[in-house]
Protein backbone atom coordinates (compact mmCIF):
# COMPACT_ATOMS: atom_id res chain seq x y z
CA UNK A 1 0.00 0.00 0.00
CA UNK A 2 0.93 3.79 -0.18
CA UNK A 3 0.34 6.72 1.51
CA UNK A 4 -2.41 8.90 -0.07
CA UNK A 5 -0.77 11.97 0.44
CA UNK A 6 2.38 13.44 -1.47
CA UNK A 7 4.89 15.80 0.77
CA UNK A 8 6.08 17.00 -3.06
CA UNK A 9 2.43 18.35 -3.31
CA UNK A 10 0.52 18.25 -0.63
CA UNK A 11 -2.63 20.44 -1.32
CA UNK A 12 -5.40 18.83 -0.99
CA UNK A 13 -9.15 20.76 0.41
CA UNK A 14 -11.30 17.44 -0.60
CA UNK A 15 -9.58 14.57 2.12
CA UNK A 16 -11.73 11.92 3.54
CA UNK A 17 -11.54 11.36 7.18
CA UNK A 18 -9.44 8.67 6.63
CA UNK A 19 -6.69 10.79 4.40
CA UNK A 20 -6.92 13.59 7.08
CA UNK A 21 -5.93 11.35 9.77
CA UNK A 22 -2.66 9.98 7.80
CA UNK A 23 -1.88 13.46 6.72
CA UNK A 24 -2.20 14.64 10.05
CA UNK A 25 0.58 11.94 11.04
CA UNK A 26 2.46 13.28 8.07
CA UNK A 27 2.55 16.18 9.79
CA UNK A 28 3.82 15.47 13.18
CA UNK A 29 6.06 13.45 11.98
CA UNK A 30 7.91 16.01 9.02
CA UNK A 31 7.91 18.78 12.24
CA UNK A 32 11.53 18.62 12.41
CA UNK A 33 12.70 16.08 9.83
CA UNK A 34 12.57 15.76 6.17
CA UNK A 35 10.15 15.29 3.73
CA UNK A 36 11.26 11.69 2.64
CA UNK A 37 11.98 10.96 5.93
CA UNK A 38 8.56 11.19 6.89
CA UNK A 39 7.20 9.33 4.30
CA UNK A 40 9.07 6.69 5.06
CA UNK A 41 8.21 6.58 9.17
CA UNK A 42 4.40 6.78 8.39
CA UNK A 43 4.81 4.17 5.40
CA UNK A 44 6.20 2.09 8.02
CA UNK A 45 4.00 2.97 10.81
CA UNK A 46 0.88 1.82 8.39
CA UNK A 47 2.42 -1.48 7.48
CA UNK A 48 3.07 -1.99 11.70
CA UNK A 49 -0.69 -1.00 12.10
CA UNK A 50 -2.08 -3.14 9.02
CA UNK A 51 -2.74 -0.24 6.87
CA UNK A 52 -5.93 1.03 8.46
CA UNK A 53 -8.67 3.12 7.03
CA UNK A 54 -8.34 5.16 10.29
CA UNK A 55 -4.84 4.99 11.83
CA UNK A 56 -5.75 7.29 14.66
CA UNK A 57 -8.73 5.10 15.58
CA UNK A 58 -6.42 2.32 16.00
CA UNK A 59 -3.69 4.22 18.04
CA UNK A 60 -6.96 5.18 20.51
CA UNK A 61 -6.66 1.36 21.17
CA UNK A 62 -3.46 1.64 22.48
CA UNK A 63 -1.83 3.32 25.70
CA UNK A 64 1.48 5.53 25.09
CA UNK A 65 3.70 2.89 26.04
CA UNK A 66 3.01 0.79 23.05
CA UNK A 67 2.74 3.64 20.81
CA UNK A 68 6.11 4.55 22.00
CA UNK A 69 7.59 0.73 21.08
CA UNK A 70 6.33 1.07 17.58
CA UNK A 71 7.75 4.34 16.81
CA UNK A 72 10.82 2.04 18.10
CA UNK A 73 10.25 -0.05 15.65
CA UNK A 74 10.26 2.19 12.80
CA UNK A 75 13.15 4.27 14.36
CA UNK A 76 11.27 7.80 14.09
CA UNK A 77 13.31 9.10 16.82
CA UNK A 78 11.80 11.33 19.10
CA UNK A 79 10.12 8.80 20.77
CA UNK A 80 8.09 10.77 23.47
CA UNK A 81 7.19 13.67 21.94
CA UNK A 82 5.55 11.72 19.15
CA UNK A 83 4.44 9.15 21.50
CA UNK A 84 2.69 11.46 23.89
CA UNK A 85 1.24 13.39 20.72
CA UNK A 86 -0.43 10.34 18.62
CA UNK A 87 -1.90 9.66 22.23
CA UNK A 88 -3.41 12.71 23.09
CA UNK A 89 -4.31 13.18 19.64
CA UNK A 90 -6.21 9.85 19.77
CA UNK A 91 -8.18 10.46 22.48
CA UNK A 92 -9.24 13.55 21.68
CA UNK A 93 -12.55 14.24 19.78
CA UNK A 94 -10.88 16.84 16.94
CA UNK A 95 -12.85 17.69 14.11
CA UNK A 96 -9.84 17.51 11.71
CA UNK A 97 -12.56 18.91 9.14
CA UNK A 98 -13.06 22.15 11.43
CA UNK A 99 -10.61 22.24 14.12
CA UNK A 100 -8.40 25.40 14.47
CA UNK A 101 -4.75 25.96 14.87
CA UNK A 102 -5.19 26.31 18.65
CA UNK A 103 -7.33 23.30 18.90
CA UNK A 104 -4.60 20.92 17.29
CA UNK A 105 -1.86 23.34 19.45
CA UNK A 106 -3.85 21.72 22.76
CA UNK A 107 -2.25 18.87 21.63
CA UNK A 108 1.30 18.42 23.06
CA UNK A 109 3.73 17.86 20.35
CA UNK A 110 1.63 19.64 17.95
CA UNK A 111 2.89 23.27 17.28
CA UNK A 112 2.21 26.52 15.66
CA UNK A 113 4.13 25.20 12.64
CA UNK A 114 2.68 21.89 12.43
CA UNK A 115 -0.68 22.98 13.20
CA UNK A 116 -0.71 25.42 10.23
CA UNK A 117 0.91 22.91 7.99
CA UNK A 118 -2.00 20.82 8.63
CA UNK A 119 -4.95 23.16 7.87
CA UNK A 120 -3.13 25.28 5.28
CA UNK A 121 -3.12 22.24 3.12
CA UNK A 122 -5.99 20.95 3.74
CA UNK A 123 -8.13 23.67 3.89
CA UNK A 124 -8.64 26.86 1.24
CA UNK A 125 -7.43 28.95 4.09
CA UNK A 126 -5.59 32.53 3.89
CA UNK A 127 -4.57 33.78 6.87
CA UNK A 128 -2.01 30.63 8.38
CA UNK A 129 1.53 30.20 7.06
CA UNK A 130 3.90 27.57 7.71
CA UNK A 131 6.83 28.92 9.32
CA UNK A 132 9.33 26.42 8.61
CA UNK A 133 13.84 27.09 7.97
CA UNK A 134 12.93 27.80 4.25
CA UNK A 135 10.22 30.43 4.72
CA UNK A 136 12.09 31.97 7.60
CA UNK A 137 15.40 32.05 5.53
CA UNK A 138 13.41 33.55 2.58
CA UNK A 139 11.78 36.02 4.83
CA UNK A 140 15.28 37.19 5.75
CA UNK A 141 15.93 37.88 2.12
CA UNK A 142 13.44 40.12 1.88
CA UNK A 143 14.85 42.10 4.85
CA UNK A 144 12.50 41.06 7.59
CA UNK A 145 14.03 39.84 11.08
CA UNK A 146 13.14 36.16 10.74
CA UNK A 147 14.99 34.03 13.24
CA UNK A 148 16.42 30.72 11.99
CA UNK A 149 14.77 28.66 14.20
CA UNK A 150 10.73 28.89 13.98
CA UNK A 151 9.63 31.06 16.67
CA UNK A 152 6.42 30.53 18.78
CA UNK A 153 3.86 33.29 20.40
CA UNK A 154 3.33 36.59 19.12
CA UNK A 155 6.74 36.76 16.91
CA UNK A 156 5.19 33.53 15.04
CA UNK A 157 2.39 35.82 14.59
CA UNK A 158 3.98 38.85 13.44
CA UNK A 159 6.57 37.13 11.14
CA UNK A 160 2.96 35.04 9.99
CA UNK A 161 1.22 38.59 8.79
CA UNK A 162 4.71 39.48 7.25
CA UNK A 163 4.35 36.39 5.04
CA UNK A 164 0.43 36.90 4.11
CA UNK A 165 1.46 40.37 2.93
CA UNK A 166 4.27 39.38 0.60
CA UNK A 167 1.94 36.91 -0.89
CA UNK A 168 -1.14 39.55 -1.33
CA UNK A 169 1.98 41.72 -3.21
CA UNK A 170 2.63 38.76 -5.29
CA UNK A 171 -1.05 37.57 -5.50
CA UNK A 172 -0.12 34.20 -4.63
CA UNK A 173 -1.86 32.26 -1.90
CA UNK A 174 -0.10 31.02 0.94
CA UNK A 175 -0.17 27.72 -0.07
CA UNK A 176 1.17 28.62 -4.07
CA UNK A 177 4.09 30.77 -2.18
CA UNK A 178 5.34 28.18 0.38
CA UNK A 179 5.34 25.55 -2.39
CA UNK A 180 7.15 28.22 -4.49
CA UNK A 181 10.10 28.92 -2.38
CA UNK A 182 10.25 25.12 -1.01
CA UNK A 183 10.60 23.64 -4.32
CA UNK A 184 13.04 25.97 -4.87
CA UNK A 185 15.62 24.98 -1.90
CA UNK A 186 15.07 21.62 -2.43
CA UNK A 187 18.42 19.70 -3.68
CA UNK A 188 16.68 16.30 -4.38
CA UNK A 189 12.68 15.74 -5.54
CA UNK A 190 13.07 11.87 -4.76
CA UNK A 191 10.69 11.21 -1.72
């Protein structure tokens, strides 16, 4: 089997529950690794889990201790913060069709990068940005005071309006500009 969603292109505003939920693990799991990388882990997590329609419904069956020896399995790395997050997320009753940045932020191991990453491309949304090292480095080229590191609170904020104005000036949506500039950096396209 294969993973429904493509890192290379992620866009997508028509998931099923089912593709939200493994796009949603996409997403914690790319937070501070590569796109390929990720792929991979989830690919691997799905074969582990027996390629279900709805992974997270299956991690719900699970405590954090056994979600913790898969990821050991796979070799993910960061075992407890992903741990800890695909068990909270389980148990909680998000709408992954409605839920807001701050509602997937409740989640530990779910930040303000990884919560915009999943709405901003999986909803027709215009005000979230994904503040990751090539939007930050990009914003720094266009003379704004971008840290390297992806900031949290209100400098995520102000750095986020800074980005949603450069693409009204361009009139690109967020989504068209992130891809943009990623595909741009990017030394290899193999996933």
């Amino acid at each position: 089997m294969e993973l429904k969603t493509n890192l290379l292109n992620p866009k997508n505003f028509n998931r099923s529950l089912s593709e939200l939920q493994e796009y949603l693990l996409l997403c914690i799991f790319v937070s501070s690794k590569t796109a390929k990388f990720a792929t991979q882990k989830v690919n691997e997590l799905m074969h582990l889990l027996n390629w279900p329609e709805f992974p997270l419904d299956i991690l719900k069956t699970k405590n954090q201790e056994e979600i913790e020896s898969l990821l050991k399995k796979i070799k993910s790395g960061q075992y407890k913060r992903i741990s800890n997050c695909l068990y909270q997320l389980s148990k909680s009753d998000l709408d992954l069709n409605h839920c807001s940045a701050e509602d997937l932020e409740s989640i530990p191991g779910i930040g303000m990068k990884t919560s915009r990453f999943f709405i901003v491309y999986s909803r027709d949304v215009k005000d979230y940005c994904i503040l990751d090292t090539h939007i930050l480095k990009w914003l720094r080229e266009q003379g704004y005071n971008a840290p390297k590191a992806t900031p949290s609170g209100n400098k995520y904020k102000l750095l986020e309006y800074s980005f949603l104005q450069e693409c009204k000036k361009r009139n690109l949506t967020p989504q068209e500009l992130d891809l943009e500039i990623w595909k741009s950096r990017q030394k290899s396209w193999i996933v």
